[in-house]
C-alpha atoms as a PDB file:
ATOM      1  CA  UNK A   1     118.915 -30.315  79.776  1.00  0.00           C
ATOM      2  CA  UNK A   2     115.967 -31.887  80.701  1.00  0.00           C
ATOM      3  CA  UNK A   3     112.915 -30.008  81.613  1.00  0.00           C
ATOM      4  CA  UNK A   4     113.231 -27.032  83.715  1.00  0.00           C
ATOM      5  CA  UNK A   5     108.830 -26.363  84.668  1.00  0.00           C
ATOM      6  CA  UNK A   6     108.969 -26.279  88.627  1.00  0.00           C
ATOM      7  CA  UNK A   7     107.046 -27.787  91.034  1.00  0.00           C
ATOM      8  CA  UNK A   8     105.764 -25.937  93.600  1.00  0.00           C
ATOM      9  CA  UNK A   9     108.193 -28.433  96.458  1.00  0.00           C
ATOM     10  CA  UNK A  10     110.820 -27.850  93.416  1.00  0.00           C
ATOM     11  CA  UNK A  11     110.599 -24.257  93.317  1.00  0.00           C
ATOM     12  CA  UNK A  12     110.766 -23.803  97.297  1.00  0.00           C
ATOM     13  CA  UNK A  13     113.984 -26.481  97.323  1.00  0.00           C
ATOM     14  CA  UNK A  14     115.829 -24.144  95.001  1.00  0.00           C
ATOM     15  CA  UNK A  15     114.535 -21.042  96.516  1.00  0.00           C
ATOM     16  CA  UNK A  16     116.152 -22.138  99.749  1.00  0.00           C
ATOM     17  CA  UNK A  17     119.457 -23.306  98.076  1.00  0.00           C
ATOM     18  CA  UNK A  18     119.625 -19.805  96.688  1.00  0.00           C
ATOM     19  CA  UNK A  19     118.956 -18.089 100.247  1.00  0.00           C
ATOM     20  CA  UNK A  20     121.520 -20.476 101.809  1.00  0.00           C
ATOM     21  CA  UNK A  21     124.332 -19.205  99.546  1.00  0.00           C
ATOM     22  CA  UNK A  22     127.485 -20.905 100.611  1.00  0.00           C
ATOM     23  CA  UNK A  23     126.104 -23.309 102.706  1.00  0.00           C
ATOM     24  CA  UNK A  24     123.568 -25.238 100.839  1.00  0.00           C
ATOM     25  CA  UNK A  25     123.872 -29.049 101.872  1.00  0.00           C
ATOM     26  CA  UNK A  26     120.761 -31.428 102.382  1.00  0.00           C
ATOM     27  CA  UNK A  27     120.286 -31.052 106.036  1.00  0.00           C
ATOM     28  CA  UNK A  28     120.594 -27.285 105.778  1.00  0.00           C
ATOM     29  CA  UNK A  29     117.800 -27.451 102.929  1.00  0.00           C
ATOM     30  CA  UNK A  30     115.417 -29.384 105.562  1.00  0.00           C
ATOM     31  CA  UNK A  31     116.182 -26.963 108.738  1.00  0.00           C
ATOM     32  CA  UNK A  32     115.486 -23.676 106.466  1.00  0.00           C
ATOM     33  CA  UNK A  33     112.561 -25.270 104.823  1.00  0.00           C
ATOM     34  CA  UNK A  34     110.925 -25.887 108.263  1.00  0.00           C
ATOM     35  CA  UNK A  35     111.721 -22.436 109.671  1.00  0.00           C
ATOM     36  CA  UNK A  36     110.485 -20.837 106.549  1.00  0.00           C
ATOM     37  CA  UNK A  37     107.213 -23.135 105.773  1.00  0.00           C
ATOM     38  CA  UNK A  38     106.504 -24.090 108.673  1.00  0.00           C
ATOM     39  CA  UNK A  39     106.402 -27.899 106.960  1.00  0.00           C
ATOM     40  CA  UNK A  40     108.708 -31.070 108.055  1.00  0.00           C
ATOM     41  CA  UNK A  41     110.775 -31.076 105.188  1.00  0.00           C
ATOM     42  CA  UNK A  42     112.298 -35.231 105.246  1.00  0.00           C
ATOM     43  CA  UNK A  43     115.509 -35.761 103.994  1.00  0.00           C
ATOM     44  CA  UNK A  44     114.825 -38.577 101.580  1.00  0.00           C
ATOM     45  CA  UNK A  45     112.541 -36.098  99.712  1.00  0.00           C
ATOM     46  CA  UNK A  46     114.461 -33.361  99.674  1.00  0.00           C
ATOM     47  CA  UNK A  47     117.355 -35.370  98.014  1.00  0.00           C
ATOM     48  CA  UNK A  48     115.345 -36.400  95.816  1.00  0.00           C
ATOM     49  CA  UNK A  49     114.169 -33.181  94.913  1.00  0.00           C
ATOM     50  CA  UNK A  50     118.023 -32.489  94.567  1.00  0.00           C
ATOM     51  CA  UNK A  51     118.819 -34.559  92.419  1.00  0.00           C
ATOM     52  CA  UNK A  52     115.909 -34.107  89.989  1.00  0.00           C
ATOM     53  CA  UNK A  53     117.013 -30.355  89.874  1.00  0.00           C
ATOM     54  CA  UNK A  54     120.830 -31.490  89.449  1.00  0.00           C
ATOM     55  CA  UNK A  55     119.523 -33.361  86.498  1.00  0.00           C
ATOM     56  CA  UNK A  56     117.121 -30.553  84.995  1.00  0.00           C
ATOM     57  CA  UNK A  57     120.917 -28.487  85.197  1.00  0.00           C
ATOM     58  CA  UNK A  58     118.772 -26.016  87.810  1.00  0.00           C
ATOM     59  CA  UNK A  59     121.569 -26.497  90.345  1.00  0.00           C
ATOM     60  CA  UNK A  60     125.461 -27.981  90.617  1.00  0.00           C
ATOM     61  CA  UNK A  61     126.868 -29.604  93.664  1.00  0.00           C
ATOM     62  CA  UNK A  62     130.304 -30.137  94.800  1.00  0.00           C
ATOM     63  CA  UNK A  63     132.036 -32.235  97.815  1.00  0.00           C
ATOM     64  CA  UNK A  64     132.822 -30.437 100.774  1.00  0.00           C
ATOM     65  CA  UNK A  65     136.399 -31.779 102.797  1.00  0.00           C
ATOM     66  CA  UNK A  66     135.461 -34.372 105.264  1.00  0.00           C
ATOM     67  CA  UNK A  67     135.378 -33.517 109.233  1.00  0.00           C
ATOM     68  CA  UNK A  68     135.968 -35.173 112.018  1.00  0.00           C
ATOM     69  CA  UNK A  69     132.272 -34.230 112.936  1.00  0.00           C
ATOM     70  CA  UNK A  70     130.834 -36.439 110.543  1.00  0.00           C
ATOM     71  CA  UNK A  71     133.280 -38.977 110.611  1.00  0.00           C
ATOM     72  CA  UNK A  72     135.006 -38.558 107.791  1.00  0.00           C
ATOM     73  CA  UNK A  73     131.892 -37.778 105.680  1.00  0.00           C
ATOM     74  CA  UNK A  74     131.768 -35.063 103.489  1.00  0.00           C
ATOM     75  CA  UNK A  75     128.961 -32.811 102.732  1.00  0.00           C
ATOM     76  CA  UNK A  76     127.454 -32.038  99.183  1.00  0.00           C
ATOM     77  CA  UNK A  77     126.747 -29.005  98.815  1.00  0.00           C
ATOM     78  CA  UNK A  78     124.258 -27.228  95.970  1.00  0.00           C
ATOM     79  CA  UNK A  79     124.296 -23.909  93.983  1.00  0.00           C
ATOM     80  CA  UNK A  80     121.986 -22.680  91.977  1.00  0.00           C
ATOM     81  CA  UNK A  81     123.293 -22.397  88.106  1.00  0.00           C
ATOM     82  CA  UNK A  82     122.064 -19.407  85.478  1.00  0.00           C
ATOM     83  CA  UNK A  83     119.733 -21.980  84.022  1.00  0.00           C
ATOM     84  CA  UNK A  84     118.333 -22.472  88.196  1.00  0.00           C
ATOM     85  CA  UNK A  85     118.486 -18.230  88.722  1.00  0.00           C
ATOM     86  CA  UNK A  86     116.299 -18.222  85.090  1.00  0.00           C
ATOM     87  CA  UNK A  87     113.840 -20.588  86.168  1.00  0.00           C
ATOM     88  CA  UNK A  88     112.886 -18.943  89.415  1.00  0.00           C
ATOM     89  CA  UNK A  89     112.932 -15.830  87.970  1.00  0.00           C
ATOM     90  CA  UNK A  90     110.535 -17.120  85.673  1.00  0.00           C
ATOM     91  CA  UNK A  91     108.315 -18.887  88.342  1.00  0.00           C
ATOM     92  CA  UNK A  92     108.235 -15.570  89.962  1.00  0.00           C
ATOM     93  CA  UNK A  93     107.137 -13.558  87.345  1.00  0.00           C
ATOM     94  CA  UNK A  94     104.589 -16.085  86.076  1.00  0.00           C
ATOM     95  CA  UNK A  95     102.960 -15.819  89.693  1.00  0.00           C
ATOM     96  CA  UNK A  96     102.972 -12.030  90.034  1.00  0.00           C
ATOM     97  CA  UNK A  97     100.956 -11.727  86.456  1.00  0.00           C
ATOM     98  CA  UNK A  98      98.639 -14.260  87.818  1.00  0.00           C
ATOM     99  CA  UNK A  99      98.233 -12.500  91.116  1.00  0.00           C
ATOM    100  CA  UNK A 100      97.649  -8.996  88.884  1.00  0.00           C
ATOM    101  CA  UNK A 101      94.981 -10.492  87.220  1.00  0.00           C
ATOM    102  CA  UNK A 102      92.653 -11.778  90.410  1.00  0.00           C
ATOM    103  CA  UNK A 103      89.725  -9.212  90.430  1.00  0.00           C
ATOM    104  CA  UNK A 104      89.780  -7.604  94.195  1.00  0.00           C
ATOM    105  CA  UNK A 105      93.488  -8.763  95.110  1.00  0.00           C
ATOM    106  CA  UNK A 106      95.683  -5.774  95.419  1.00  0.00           C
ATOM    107  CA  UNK A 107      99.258  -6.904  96.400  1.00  0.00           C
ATOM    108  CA  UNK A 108     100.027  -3.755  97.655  1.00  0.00           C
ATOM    109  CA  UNK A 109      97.034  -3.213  99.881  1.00  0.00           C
ATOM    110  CA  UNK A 110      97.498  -7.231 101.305  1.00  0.00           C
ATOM    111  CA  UNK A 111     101.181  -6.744 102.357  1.00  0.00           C
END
């Protein structure tokens, strides 16, 4: 497996695959990304941001059947694997020791 250190882009991709359960496919990625972020997520990045976390083993895809919606297209759809689920965990717990360790931040008294 190739390297599994997240970028911050990387982390929020597979963060949103995760959320998205079942129905994890590109354009679902962008639309939840923008709700969530409040950024334009473009598709072109965020398949390539796919594909680099298909290749660090962080998440799987499959082919969904084809519909008469798309054309005949079928969608690909992403999960995240245990090495994806270890990762983020990992990412998360990495930023809550950091955030412990800020003099005068209490996470507590922010939320």
């Amino acid at each position: 497996m190739k390297g599994t250190n997240l970028g911050e882009f990387e982390e929020l991709v597979l963060l949103t695959i995760a959320a998205l359960v079942n129905d994890a496919y590109s354009v679902a990625v962008c639309d939840e990304l923008e709700k969530h972020t409040g950024r334009v997520a473009k598709l072109g990045v965020v398949h390539a941001v796919l594909n680099r976390l298909e290749e660090k083993g962080l998440v799987k895809s499959r082919m969904g059947e084809s519909t008469n919606a798309r054309g005949g297209k079928r969608k690909r759809y992403y999960e995240v694997t245990h090495a994806g689920k270890i990762a983020l965990t990992h990412a998360k717990d990495v930023r809550e020791s950091l955030w412990r360790i800020i003099p005068g931040f209490n996470l507590e008294g922010l939320i």
